[in-house]
C-alpha atoms as a PDB file:
ATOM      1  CA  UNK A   1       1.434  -7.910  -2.973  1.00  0.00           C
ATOM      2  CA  UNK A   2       3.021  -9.677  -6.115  1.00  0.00           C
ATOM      3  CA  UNK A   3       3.775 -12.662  -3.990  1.00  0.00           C
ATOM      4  CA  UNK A   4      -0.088 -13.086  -2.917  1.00  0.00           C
ATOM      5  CA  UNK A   5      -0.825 -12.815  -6.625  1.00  0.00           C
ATOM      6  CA  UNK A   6       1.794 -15.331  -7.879  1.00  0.00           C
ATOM      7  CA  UNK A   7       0.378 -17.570  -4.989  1.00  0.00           C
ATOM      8  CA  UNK A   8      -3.283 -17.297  -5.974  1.00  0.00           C
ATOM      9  CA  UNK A   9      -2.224 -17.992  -9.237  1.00  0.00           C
ATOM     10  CA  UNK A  10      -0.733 -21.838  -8.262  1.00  0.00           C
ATOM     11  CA  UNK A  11       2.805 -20.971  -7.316  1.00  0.00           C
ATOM     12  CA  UNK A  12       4.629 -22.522  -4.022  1.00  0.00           C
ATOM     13  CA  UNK A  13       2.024 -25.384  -4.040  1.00  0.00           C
ATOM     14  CA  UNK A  14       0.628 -25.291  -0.172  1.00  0.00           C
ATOM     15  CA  UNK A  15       2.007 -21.958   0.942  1.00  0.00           C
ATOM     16  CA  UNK A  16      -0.740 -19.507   0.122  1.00  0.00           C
ATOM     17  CA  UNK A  17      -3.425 -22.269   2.211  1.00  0.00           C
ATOM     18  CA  UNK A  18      -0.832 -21.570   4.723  1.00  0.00           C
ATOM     19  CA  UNK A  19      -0.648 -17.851   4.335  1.00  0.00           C
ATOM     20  CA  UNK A  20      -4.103 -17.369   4.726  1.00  0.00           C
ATOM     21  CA  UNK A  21      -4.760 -20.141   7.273  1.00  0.00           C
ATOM     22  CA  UNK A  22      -2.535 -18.909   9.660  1.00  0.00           C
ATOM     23  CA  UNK A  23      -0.051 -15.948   9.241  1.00  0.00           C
ATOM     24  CA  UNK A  24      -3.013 -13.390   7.892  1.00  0.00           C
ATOM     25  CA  UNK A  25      -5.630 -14.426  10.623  1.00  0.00           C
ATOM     26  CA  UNK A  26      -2.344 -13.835  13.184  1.00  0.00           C
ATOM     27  CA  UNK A  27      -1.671 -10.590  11.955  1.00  0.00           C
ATOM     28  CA  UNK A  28      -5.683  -9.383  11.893  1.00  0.00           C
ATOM     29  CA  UNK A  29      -5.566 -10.480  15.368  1.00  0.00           C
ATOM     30  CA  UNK A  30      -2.472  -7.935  16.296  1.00  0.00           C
ATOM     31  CA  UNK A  31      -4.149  -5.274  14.444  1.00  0.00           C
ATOM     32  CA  UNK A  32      -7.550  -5.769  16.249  1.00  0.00           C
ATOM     33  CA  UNK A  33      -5.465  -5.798  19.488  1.00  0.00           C
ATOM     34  CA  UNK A  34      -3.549  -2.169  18.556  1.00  0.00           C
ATOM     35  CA  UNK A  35      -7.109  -0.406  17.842  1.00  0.00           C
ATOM     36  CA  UNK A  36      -8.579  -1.915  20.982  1.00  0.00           C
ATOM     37  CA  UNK A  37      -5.422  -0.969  22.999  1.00  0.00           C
ATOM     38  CA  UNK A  38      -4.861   2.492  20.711  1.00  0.00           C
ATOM     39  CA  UNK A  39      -8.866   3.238  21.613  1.00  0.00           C
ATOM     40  CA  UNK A  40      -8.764   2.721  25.503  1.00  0.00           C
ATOM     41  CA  UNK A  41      -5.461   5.252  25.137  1.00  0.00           C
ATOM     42  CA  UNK A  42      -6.315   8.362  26.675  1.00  0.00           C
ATOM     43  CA  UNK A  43      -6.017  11.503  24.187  1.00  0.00           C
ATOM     44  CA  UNK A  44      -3.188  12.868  26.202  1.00  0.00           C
ATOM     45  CA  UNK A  45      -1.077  10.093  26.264  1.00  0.00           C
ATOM     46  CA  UNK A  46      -1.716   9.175  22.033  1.00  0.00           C
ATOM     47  CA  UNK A  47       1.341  12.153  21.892  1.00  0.00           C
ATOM     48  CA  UNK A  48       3.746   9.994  23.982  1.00  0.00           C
ATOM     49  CA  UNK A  49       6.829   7.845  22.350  1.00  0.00           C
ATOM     50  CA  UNK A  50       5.651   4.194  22.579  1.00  0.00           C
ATOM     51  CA  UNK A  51       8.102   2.782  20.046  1.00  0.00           C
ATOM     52  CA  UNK A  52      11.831   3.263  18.616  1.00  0.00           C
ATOM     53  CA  UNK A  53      11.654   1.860  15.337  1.00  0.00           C
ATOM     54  CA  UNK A  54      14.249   1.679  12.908  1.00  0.00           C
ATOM     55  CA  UNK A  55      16.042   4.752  14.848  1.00  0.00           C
ATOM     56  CA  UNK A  56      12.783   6.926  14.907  1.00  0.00           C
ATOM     57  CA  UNK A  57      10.591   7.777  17.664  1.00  0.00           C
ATOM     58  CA  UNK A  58       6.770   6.765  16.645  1.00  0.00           C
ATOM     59  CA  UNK A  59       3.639   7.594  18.764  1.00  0.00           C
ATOM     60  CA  UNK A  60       0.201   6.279  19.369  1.00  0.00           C
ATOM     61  CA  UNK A  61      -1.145   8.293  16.488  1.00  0.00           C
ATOM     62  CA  UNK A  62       1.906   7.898  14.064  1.00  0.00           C
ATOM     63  CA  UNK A  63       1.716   3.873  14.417  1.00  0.00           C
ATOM     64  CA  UNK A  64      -1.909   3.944  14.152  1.00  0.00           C
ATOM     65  CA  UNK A  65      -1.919   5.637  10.894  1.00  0.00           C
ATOM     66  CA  UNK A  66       0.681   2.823   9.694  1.00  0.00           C
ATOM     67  CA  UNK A  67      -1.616   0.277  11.193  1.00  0.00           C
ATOM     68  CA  UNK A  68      -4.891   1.688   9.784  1.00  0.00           C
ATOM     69  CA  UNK A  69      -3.265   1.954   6.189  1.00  0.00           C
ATOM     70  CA  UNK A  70      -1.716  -1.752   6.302  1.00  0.00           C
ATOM     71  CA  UNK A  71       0.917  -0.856   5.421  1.00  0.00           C
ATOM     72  CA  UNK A  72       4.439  -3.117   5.601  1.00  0.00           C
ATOM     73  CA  UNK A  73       5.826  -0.568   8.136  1.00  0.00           C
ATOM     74  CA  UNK A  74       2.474  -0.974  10.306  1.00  0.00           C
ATOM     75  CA  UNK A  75       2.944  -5.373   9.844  1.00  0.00           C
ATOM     76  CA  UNK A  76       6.624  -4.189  11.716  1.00  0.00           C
ATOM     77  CA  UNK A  77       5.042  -1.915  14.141  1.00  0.00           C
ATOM     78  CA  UNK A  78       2.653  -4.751  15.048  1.00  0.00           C
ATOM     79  CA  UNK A  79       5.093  -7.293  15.513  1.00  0.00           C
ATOM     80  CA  UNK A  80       7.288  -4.611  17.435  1.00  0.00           C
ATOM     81  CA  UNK A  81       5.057  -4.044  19.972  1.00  0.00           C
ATOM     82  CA  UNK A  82       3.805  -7.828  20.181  1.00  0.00           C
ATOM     83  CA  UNK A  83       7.153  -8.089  21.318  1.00  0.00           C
ATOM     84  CA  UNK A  84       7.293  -5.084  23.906  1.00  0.00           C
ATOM     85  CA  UNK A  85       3.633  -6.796  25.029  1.00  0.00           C
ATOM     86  CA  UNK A  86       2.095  -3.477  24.486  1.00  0.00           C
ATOM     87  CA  UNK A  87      -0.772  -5.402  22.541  1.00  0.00           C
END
């Protein structure tokens, strides 16, 4: 978050045009791909291990509330299951 600021504020020149041009635009499309994919889930499978992460076993519901929140963990998650092409 202090980065963003210190970029809206002039530093690194061109790289907060490319932040938001490209990277933040990417990352709202994940998102909006997890809560389509998280909302055709059924409830009974929500319970179900999707994802190791870091050494930890994360769910439908526990990765949505890291999703839903924004929170650095959730930008992981995101990329995580990108990867798995689970979104």
């Amino acid at each position: 978050m202090e980065v963003l600021l210190w970029c809206a504020q002039g530093g690194w020149g061109i790289f907060p045009f490319l932040l938001n041009k490209i990277y933040l635009p990417y990352m709202d499309t994940l998102r909006e791909n997890f809560l389509k994919t998280y909302a055709n889930t059924p409830l009974s499978l929500r319970d179900e291990i999707i994802l190791v992460f870091e050494g930890k076993p994360l769910t439908w519901n526990v990765a949505y509330l890291e999703v839903k929140v924004n929170t650095d963990i959730g930008t992981k998650i995101l990329k995580e299951l990108k990867e798995l092409k689970l979104i």
